[in-house]
C-alpha atoms as a PDB file:
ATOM      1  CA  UNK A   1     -13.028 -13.405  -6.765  1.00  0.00           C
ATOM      2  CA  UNK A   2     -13.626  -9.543  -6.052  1.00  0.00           C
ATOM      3  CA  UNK A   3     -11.530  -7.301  -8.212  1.00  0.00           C
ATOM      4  CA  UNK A   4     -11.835  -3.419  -8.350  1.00  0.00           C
ATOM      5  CA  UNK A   5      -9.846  -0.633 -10.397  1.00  0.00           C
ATOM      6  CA  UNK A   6      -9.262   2.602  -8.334  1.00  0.00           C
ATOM      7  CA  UNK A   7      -7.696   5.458  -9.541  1.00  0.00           C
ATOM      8  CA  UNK A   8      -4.082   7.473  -8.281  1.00  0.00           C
ATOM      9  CA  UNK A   9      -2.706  10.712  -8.218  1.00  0.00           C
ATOM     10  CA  UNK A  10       1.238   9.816  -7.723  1.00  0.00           C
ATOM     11  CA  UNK A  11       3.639  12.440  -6.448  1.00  0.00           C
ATOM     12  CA  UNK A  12       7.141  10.553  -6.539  1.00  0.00           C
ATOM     13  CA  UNK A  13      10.487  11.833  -5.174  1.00  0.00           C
ATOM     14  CA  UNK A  14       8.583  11.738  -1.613  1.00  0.00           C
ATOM     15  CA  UNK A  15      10.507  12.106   1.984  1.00  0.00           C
ATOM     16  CA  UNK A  16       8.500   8.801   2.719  1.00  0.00           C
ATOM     17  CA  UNK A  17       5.570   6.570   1.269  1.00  0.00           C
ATOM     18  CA  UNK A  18       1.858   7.314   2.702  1.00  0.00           C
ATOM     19  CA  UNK A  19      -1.436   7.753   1.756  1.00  0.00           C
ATOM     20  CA  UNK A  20      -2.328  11.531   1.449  1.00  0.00           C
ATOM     21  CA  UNK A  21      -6.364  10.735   1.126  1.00  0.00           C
ATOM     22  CA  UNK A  22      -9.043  11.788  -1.630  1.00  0.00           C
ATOM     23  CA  UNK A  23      -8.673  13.806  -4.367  1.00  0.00           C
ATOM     24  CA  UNK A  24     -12.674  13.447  -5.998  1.00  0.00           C
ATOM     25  CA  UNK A  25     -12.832  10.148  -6.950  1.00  0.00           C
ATOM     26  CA  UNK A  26      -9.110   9.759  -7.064  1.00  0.00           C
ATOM     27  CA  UNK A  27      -6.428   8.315  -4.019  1.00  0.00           C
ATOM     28  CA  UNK A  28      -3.494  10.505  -3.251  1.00  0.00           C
ATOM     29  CA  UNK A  29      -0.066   8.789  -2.356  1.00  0.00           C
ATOM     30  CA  UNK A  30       3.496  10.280  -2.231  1.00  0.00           C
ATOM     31  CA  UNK A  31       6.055   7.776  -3.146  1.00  0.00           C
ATOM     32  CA  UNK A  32       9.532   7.840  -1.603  1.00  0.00           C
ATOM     33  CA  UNK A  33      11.091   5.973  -4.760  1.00  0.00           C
ATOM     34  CA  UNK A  34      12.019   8.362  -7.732  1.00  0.00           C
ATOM     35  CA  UNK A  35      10.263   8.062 -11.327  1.00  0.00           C
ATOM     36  CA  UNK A  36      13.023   6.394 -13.143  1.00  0.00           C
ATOM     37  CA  UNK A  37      12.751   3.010 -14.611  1.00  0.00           C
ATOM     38  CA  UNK A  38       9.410   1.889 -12.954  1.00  0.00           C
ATOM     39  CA  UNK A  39      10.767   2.267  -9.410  1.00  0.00           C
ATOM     40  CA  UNK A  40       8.215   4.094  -8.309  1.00  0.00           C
ATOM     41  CA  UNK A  41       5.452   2.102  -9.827  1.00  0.00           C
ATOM     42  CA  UNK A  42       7.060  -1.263  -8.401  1.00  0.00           C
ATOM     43  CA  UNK A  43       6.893   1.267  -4.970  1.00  0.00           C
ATOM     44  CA  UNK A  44       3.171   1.972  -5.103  1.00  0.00           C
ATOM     45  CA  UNK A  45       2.178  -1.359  -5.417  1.00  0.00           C
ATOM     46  CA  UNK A  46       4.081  -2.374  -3.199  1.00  0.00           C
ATOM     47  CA  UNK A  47       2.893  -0.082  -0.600  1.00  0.00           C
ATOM     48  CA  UNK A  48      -0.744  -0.024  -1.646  1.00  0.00           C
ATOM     49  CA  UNK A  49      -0.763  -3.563  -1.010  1.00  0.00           C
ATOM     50  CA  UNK A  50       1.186  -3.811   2.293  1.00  0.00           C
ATOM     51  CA  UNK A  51      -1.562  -0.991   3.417  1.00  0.00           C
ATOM     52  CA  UNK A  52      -4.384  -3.453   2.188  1.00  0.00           C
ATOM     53  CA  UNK A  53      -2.872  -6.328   3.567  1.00  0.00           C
ATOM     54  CA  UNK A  54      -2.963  -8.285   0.417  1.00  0.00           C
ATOM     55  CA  UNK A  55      -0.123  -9.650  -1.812  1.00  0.00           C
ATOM     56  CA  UNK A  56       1.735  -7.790  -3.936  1.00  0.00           C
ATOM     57  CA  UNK A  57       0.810  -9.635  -7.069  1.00  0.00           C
ATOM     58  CA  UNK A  58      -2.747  -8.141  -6.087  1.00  0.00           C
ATOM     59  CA  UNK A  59      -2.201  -4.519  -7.020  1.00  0.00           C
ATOM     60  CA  UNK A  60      -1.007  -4.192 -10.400  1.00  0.00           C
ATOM     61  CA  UNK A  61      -0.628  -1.026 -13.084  1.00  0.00           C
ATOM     62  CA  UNK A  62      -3.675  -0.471 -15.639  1.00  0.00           C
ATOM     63  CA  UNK A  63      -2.726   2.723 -17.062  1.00  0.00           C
ATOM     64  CA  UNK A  64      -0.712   5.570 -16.909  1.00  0.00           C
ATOM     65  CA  UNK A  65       2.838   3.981 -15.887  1.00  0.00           C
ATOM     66  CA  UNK A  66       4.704   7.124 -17.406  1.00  0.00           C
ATOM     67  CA  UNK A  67       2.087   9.638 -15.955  1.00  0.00           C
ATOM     68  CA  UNK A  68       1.250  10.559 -12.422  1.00  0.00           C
ATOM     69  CA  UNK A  69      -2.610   9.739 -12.986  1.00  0.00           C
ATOM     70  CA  UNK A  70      -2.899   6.167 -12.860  1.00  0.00           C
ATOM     71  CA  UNK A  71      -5.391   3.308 -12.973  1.00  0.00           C
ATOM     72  CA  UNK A  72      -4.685   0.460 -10.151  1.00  0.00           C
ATOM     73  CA  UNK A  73      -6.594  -2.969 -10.987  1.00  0.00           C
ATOM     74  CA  UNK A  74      -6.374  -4.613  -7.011  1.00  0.00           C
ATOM     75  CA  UNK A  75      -7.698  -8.208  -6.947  1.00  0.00           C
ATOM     76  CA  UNK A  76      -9.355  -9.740  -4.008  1.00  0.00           C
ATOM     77  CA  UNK A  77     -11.052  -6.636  -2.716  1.00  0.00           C
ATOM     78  CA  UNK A  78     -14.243  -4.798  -3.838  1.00  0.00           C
ATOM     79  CA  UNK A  79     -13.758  -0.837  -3.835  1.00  0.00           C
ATOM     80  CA  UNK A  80     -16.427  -0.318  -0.806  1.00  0.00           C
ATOM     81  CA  UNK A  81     -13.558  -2.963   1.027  1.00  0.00           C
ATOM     82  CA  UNK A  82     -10.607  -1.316  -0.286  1.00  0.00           C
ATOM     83  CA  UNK A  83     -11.941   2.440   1.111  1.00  0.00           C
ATOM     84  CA  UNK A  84     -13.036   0.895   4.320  1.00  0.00           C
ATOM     85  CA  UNK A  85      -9.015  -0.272   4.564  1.00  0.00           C
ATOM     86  CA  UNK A  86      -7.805   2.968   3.813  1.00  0.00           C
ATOM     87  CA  UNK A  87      -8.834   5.201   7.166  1.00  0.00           C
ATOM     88  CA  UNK A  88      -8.297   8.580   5.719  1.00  0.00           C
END
């Protein structure tokens, strides 16, 4: 099964969840859900995989849950797929 990691720039506290686009080798999403208690990491998997059309189970945290620069791990999907989904 395909499996890539793809690293996030966060911005939380957003008016609404959306894909911003590329920052280097890095995806930009604002968040509508705050930073407390995981909310917004719960939100940007979430989203991320309602955008890739793939389950949420798919789209998990590697690193950086308390930090803004994260690591996503997104299984089922090969990064040349996953930037093909994402039209930015």
């Amino acid at each position: 099964m395909p499996s890539c990691t793809l690293p996030i720039k966060a911005i939380p506290n957003a008016p609404r969840s959306a894909v911003v686009g590329w920052l280097g080798d890095a995806l930009k999403i604002k968040i509508h859900a705050p930073a407390l208690e995981g909310r917004a990491n719960d939100e940007l998997c979430e989203f991320l995989a309602d955008t890739l059309a793939l389950p949420y189970r798919a789209v998990t945290v590697l690193q950086g849950e308390k930090s803004r620069q994260k690591v996503l791990h997104i299984a089922g999907l090969t990064l040349a797929e996953v930037k093909a989904r994402l039209t930015v």
